[in-house]
C-alpha atoms as a PDB file:
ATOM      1  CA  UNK A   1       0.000   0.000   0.000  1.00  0.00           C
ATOM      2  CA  UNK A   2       1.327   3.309  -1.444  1.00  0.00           C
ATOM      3  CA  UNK A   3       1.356   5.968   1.617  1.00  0.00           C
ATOM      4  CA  UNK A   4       0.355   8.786  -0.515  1.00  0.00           C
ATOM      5  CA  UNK A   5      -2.818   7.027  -1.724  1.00  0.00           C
ATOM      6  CA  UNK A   6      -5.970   9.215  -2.533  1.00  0.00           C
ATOM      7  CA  UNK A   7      -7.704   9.560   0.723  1.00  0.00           C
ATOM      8  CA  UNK A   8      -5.557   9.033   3.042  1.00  0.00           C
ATOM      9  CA  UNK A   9      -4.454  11.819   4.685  1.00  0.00           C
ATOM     10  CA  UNK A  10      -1.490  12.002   7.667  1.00  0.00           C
ATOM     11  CA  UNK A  11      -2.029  13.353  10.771  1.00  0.00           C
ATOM     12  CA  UNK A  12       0.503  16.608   9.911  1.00  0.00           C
ATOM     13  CA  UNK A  13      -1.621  17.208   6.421  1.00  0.00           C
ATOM     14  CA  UNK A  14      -4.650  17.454   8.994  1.00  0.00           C
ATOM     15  CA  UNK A  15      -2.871  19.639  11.584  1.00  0.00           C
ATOM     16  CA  UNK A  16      -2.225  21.458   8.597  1.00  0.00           C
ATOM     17  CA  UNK A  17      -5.163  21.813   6.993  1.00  0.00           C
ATOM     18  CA  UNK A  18      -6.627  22.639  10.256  1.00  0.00           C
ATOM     19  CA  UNK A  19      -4.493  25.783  11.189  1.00  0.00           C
ATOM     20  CA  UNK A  20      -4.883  27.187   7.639  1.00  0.00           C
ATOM     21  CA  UNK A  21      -8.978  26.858   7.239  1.00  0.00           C
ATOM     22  CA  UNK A  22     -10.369  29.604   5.861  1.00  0.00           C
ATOM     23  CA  UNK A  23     -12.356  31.589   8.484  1.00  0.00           C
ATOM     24  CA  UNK A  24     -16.070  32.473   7.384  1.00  0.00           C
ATOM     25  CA  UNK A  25     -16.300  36.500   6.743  1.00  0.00           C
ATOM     26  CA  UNK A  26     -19.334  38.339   7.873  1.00  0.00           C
ATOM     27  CA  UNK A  27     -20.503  40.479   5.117  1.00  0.00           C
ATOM     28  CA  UNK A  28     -19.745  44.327   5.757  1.00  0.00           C
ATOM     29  CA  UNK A  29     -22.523  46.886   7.307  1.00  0.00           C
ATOM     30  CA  UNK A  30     -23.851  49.133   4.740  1.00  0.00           C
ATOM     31  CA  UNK A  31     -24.219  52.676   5.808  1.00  0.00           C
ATOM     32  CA  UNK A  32     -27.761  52.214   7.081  1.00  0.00           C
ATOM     33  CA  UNK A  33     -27.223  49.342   8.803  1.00  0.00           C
ATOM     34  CA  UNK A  34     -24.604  51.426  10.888  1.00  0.00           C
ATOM     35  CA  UNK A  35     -26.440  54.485  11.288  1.00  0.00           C
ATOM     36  CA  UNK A  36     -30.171  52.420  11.936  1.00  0.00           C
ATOM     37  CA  UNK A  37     -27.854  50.211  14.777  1.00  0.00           C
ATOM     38  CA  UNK A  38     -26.776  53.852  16.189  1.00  0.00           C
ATOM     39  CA  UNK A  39     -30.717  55.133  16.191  1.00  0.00           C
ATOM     40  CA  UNK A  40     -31.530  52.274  17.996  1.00  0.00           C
ATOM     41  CA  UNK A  41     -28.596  52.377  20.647  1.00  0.00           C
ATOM     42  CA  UNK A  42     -29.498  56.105  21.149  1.00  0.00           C
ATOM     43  CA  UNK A  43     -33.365  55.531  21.392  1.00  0.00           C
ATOM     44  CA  UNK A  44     -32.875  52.841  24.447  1.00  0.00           C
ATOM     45  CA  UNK A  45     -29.794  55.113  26.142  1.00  0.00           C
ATOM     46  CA  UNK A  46     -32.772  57.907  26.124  1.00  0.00           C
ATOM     47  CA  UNK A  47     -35.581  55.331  27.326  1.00  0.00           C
ATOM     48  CA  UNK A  48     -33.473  54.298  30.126  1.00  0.00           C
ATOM     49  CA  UNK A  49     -32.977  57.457  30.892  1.00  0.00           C
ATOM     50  CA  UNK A  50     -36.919  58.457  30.776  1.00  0.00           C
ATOM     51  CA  UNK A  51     -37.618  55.591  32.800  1.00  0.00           C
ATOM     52  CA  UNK A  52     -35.091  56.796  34.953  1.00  0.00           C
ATOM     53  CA  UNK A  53     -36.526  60.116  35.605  1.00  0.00           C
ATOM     54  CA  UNK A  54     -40.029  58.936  35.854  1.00  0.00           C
ATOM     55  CA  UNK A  55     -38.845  56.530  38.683  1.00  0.00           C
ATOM     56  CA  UNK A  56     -37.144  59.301  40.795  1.00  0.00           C
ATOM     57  CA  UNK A  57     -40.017  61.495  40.689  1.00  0.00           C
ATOM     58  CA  UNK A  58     -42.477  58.613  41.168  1.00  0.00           C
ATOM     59  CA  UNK A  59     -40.037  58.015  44.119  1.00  0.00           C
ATOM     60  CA  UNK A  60     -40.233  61.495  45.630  1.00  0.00           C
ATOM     61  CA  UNK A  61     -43.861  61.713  45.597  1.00  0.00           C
END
């Protein structure tokens, strides 16, 4: 039996193939992607903040 027989592959080819494996790529943000994701960050920062507010003077009542 020839070692370098079709599909058989050595434990270094593996190790090998393994460090080298192409990682998978998340597609890029367009520009509204970014800019809706920033909306949305700055709407809940400013709900918190409401609900904050509402809370204290709820609290001091």
């Amino acid at each position: 039996m020839n070692k370098f027989q079709l599909g058989t592959v050595s434990a270094v080819q593996q190790d090998a193939e393994k460090a080298f494996k192409p990682t998978e790529v998340k597609p890029a943000k367009t520009e509204f992607e970014i800019s809706q994701q920033a909306f949305d960050d700055n709407r809940a920062r400013l709900r918190a903040e409401r609900l904050a507010r509402e809370a204290a003077t709820l609290q001091g009542k």
